[in-house]
C-alpha atoms as a PDB file:
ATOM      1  CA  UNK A   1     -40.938  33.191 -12.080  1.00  0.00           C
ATOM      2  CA  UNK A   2     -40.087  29.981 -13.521  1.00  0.00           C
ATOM      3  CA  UNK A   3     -36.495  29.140 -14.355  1.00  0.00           C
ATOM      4  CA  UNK A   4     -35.511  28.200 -17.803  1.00  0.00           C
ATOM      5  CA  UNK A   5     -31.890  26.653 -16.033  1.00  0.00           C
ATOM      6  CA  UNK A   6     -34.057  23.589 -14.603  1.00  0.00           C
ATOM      7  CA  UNK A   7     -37.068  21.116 -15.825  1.00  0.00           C
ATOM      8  CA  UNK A   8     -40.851  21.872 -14.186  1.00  0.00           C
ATOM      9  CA  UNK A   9     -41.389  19.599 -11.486  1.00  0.00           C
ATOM     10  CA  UNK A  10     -44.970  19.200 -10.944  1.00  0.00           C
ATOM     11  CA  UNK A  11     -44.502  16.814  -7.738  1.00  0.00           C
ATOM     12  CA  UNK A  12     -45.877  17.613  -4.445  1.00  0.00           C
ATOM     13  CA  UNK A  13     -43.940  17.019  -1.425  1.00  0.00           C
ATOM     14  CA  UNK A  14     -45.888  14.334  -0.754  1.00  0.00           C
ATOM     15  CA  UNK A  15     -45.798  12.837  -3.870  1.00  0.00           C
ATOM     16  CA  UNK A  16     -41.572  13.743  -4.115  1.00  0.00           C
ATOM     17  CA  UNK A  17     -41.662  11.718  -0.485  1.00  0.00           C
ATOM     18  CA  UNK A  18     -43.786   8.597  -2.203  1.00  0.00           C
ATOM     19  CA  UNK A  19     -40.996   8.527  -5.039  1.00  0.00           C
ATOM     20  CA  UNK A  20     -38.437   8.735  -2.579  1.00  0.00           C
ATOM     21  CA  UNK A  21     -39.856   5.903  -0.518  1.00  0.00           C
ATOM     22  CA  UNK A  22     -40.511   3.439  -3.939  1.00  0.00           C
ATOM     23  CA  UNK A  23     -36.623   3.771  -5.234  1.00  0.00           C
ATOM     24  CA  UNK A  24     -35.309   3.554  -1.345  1.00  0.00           C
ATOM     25  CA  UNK A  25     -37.530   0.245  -1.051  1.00  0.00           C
ATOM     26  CA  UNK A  26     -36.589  -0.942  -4.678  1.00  0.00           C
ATOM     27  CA  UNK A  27     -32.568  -0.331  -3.578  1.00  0.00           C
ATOM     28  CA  UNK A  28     -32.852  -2.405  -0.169  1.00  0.00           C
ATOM     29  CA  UNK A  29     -34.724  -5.013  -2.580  1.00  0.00           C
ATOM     30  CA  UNK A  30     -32.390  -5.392  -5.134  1.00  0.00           C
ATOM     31  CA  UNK A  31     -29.633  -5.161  -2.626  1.00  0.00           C
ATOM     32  CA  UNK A  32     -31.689  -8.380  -1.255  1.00  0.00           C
ATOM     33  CA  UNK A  33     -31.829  -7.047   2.206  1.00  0.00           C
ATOM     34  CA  UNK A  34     -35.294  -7.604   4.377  1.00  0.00           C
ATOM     35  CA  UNK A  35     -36.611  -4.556   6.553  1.00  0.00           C
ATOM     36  CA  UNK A  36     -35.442  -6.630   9.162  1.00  0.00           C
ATOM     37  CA  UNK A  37     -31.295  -6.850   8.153  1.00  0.00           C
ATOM     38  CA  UNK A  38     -32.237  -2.787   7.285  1.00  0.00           C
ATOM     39  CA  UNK A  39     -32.888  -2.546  10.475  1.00  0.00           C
ATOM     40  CA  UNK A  40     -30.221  -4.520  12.097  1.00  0.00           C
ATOM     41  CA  UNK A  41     -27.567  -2.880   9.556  1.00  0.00           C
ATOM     42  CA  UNK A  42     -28.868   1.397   9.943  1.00  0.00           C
ATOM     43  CA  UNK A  43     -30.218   0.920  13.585  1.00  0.00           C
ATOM     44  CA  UNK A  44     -33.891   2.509  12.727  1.00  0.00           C
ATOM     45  CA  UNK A  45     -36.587   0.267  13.507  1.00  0.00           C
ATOM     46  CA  UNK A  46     -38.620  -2.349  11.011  1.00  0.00           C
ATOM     47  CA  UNK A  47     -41.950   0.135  11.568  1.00  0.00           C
ATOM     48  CA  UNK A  48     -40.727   3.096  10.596  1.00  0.00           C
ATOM     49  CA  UNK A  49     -39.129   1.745   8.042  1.00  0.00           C
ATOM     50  CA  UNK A  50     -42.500   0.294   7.057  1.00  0.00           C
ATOM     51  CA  UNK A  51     -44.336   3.153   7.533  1.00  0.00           C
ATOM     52  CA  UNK A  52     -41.536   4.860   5.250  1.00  0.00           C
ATOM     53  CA  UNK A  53     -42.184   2.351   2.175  1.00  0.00           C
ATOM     54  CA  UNK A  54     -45.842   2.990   2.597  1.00  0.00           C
ATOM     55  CA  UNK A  55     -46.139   6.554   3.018  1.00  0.00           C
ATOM     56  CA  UNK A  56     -43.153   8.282   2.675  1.00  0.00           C
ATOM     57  CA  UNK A  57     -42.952   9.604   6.111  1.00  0.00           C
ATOM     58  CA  UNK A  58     -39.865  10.039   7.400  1.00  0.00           C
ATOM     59  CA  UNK A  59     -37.150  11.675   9.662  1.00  0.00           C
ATOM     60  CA  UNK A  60     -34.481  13.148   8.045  1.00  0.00           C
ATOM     61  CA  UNK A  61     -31.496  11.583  10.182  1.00  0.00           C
ATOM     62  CA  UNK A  62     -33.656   7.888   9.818  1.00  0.00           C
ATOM     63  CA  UNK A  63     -33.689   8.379   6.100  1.00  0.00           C
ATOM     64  CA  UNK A  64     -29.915   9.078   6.250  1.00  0.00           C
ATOM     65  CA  UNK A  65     -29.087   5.864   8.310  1.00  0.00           C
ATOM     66  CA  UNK A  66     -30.839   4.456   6.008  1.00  0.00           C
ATOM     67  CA  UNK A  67     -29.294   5.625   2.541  1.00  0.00           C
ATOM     68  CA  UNK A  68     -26.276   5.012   4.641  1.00  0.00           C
ATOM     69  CA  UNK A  69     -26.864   1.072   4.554  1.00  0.00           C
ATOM     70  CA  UNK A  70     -27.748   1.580   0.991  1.00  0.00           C
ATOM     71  CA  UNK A  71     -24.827   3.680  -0.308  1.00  0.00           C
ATOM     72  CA  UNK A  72     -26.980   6.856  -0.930  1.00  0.00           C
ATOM     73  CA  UNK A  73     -25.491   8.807   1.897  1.00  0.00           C
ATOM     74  CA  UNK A  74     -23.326  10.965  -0.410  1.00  0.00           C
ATOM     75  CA  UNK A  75     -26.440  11.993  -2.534  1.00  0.00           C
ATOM     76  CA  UNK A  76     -27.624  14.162   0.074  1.00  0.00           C
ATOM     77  CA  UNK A  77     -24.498  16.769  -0.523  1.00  0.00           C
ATOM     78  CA  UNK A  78     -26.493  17.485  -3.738  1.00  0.00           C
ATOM     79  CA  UNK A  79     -29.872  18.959  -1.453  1.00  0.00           C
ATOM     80  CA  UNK A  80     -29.479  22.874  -1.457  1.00  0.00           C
ATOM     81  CA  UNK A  81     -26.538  23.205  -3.854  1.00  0.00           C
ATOM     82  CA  UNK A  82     -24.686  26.854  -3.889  1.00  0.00           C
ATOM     83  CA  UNK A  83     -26.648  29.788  -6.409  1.00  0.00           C
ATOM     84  CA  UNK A  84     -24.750  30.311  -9.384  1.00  0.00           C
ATOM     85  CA  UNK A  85     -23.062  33.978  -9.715  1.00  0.00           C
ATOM     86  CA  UNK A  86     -25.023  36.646 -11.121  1.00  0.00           C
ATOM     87  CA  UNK A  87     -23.918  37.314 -14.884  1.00  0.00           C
ATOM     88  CA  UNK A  88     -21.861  40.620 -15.843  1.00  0.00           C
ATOM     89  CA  UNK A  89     -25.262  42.068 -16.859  1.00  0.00           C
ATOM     90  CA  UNK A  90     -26.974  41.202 -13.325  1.00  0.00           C
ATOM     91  CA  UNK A  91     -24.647  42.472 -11.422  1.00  0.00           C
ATOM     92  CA  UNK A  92     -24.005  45.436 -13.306  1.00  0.00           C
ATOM     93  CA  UNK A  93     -27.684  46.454 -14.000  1.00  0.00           C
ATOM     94  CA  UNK A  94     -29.667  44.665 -11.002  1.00  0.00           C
ATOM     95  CA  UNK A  95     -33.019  44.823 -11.676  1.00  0.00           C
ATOM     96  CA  UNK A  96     -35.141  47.573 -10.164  1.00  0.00           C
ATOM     97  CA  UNK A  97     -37.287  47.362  -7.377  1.00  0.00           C
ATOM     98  CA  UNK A  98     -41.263  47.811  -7.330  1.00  0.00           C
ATOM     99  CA  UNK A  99     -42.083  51.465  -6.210  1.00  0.00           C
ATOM    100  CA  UNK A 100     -38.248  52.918  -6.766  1.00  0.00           C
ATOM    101  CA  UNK A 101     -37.100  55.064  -9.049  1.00  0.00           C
END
């Protein structure tokens, strides 16, 4: 079921990583800071930081040292935000399940 609440995202997660990797390396650029000083400043090292300009890979606590250094950290409390509350009609009426009566 598609909802009508949010746009169609037609990325891939590897594609959505790729993205992700192009505006981290275009912030550390135009914050004029070499993988090196990245390094230095978020304590992961210049190759995985290299290896997560060119292909995305990543882990998760890395990429958060690194938005860290960049002043993305807080952009991660919007990952996973809460389900909004059913409406009057959903919760009065929920809908019926396959093979009940």
């Amino acid at each position: 079921m598609v909802s009508i609440s949010q746009p169609l995202n037609f990325l891939l997660p590897d594609d959505l990583a790729l993205h992700i990797a192009e505006r981290a390396r275009a912030r550390r650029l135009a914050a004029d800071l070499t993988r090196n000083t990245l390094s230095a400043r978020s304590g992961v090292p210049v190759s995985t930081i290299r290896k997560f300009e060119t292909t995305g890979t990543i882990g998760l606590v890395a990429l958060m040292q690194i938005a860290d250094v960049l002043g993305c950290l807080n952009d991660f409390l919007q990952l996973f935000p809460a389900k909004t509350a059913l409406t009057l009609e959903q919760y009065a009426a929920p809908p019926r399940k396959r093979g009940r009566k």
